[in-house]
N, C-alpha and C. Protein backbone atom coordinates (compact mmCIF):
# COMPACT_ATOMS: atom_id res chain seq x y z
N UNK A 1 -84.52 192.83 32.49
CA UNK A 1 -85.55 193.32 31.60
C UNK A 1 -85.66 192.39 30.39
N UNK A 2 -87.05 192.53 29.93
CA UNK A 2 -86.89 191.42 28.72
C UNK A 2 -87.08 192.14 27.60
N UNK A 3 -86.34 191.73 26.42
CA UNK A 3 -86.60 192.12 25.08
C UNK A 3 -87.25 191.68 24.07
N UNK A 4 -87.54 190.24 24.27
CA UNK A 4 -88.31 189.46 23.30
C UNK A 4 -88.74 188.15 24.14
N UNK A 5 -89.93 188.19 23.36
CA UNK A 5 -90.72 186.81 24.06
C UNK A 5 -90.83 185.68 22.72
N UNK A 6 -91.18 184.83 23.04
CA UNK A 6 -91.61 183.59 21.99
C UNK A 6 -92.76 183.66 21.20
N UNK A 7 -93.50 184.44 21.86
CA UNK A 7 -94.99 184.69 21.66
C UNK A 7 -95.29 185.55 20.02
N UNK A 8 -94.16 186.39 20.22
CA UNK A 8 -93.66 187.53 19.02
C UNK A 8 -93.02 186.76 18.06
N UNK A 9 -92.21 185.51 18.11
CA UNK A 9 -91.39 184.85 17.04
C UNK A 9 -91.77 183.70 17.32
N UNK A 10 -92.62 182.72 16.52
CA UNK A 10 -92.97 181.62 17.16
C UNK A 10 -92.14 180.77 16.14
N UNK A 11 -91.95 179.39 16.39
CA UNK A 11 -91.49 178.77 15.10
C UNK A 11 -91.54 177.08 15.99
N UNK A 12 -91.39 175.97 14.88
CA UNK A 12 -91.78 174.92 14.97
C UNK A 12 -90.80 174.41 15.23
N UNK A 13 -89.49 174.90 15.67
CA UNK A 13 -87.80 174.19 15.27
C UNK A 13 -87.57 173.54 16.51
N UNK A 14 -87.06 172.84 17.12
CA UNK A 14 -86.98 172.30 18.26
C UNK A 14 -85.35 172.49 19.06
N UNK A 15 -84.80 173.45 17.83
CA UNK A 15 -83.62 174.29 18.79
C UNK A 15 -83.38 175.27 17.80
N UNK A 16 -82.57 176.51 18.23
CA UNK A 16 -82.36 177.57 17.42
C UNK A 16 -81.22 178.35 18.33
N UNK A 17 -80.74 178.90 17.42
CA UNK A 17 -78.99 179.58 18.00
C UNK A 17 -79.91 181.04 18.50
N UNK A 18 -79.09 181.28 19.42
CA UNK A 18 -79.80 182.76 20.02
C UNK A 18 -78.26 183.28 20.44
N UNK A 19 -78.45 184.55 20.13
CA UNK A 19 -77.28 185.83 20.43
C UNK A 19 -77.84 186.86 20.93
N UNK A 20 -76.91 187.71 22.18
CA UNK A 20 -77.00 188.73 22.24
C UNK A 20 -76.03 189.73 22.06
N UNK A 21 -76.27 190.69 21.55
CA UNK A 21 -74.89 191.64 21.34
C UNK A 21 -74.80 193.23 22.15
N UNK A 22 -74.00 193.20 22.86
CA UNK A 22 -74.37 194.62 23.56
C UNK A 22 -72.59 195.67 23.28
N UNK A 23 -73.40 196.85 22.90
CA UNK A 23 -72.29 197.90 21.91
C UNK A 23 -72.09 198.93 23.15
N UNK A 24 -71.82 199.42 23.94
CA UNK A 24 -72.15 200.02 24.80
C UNK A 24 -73.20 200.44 25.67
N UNK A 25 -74.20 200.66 25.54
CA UNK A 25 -75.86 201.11 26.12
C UNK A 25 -76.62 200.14 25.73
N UNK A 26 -76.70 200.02 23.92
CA UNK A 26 -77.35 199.21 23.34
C UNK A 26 -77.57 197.89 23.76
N UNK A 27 -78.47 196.72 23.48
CA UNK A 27 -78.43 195.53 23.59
C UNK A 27 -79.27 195.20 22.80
N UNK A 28 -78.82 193.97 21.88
CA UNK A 28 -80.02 193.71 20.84
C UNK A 28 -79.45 192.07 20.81
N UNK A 29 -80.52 191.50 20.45
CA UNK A 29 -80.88 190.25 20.65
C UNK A 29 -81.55 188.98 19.14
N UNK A 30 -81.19 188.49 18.84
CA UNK A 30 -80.92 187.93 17.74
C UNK A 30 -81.21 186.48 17.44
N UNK A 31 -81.62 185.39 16.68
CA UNK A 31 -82.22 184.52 16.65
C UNK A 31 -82.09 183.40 15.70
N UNK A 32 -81.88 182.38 15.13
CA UNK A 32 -82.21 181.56 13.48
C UNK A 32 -82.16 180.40 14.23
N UNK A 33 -82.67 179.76 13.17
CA UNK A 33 -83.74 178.35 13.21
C UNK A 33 -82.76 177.39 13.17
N UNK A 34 -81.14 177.75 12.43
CA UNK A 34 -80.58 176.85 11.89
C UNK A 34 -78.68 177.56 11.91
N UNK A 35 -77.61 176.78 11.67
CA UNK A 35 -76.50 177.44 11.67
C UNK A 35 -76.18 177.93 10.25
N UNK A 36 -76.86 177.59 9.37
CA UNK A 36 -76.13 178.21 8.08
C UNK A 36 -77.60 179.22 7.98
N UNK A 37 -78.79 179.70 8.77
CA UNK A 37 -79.62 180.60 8.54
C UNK A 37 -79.18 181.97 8.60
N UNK A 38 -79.86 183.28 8.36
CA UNK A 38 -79.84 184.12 8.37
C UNK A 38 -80.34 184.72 9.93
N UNK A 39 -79.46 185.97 10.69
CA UNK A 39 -79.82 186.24 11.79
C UNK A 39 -81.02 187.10 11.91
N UNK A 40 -81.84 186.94 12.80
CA UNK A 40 -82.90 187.58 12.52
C UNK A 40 -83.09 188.58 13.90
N UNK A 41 -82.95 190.07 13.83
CA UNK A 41 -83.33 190.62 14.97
C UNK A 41 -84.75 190.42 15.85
N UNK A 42 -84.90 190.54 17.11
CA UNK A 42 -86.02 190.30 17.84
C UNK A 42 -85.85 191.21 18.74
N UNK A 43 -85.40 192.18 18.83
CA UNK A 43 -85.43 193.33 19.70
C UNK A 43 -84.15 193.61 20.42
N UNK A 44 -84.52 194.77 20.71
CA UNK A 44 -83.12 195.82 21.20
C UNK A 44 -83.82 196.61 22.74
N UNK A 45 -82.74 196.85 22.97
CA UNK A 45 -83.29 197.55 24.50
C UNK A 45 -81.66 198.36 24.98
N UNK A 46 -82.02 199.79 25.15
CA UNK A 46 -81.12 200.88 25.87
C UNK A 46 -81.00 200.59 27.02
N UNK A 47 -79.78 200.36 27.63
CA UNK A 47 -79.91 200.44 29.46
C UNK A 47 -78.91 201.42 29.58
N UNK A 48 -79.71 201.37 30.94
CA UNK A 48 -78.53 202.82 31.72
C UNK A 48 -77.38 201.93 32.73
N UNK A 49 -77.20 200.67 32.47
CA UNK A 49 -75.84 199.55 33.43
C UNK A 49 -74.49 199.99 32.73
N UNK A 50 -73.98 200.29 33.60
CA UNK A 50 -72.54 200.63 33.27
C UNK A 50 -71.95 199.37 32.52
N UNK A 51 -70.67 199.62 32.06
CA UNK A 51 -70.01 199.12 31.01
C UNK A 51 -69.41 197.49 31.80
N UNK A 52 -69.44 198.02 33.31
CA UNK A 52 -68.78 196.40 33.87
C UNK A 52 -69.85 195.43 33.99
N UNK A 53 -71.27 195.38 33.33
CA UNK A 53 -72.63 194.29 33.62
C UNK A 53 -72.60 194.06 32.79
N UNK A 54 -72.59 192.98 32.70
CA UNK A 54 -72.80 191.27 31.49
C UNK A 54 -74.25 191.61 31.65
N UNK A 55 -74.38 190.74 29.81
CA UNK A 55 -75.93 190.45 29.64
C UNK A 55 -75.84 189.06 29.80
N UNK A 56 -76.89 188.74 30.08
CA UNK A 56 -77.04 187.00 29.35
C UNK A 56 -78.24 186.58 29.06
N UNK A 57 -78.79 185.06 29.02
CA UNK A 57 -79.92 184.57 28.43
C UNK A 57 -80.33 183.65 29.77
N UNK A 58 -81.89 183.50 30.00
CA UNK A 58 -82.71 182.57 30.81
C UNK A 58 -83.39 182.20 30.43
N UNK A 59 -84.21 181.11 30.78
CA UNK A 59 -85.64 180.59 30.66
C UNK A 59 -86.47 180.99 31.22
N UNK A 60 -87.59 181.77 31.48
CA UNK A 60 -88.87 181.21 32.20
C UNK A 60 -90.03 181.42 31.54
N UNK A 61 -90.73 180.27 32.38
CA UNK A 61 -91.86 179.60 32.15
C UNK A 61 -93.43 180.38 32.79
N UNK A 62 -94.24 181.26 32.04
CA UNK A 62 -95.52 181.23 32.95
C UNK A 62 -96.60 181.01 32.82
N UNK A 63 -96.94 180.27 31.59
CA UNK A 63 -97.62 179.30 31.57
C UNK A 63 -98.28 177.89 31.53
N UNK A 64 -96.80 177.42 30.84
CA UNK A 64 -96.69 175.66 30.35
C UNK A 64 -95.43 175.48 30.43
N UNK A 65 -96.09 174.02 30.67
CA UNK A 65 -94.32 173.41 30.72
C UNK A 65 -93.44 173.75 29.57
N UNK A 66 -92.02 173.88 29.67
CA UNK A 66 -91.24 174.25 29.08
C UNK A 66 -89.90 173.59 29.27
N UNK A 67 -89.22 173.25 28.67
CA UNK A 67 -87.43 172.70 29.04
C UNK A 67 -86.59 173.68 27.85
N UNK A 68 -85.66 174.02 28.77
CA UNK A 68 -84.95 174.56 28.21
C UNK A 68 -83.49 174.44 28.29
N UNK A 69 -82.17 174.19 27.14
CA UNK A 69 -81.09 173.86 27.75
C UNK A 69 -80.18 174.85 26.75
N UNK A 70 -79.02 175.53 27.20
CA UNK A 70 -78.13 176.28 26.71
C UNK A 70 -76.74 175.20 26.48
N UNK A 71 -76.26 175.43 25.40
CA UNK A 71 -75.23 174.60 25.25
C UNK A 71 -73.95 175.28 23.98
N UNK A 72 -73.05 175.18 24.13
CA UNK A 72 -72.10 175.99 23.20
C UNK A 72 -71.57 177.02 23.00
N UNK A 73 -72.03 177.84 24.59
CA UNK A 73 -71.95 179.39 24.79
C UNK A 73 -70.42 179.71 23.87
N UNK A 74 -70.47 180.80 23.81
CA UNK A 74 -69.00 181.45 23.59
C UNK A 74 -69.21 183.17 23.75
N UNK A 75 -68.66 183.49 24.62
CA UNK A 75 -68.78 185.06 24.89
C UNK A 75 -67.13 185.39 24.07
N UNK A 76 -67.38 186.87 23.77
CA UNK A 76 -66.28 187.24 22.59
C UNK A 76 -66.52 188.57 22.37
N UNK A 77 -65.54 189.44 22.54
CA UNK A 77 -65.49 190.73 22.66
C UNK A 77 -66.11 191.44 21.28
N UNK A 78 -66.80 192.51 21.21
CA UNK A 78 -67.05 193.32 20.02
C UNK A 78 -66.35 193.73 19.53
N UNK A 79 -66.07 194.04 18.28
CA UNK A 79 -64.61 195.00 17.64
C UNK A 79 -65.28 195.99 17.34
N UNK A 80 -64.63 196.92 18.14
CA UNK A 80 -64.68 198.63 17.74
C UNK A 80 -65.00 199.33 16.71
């Protein structure tokens, strides 16, 4: 399911840190232009996936070309 599109947050930056954070049910999704920026929410979404399903992040494309590359992941548990 998707929570945020580009279309809704547009910006001129030619890379930007993206997070997702999921608290149990919750999943919310997060954004900045820069590493010393401020995080900026871009939407949240309730699921009904049990506690053992990973979220993660993709690309796609349906209108124009697009490249997209992920680099620096770090997955890291929530504190309680």
């Amino acid at each position: 399911d998707t929570i945020s599109s580009t279309e809704k947050f547009p910006t001129e930056a030619k890379q930007v840190d993206l997070k997702l954070v999921r608290k149990g049910k919750e999943i919310r999704a997060f954004w900045r232009e820069n590493e010393d920026g401020e995080w900026k929410q871009v939407g949240e979404y309730s699921s009904d996936y049990p506690e053992t399903v990973n979220i993660g992040l993709i690309a796609v494309n349906t209108s124009k070309d697009i490249s997209a590359e992920f680099a620096y992941i770090k997955l890291a548990p929530v504190s309680k």
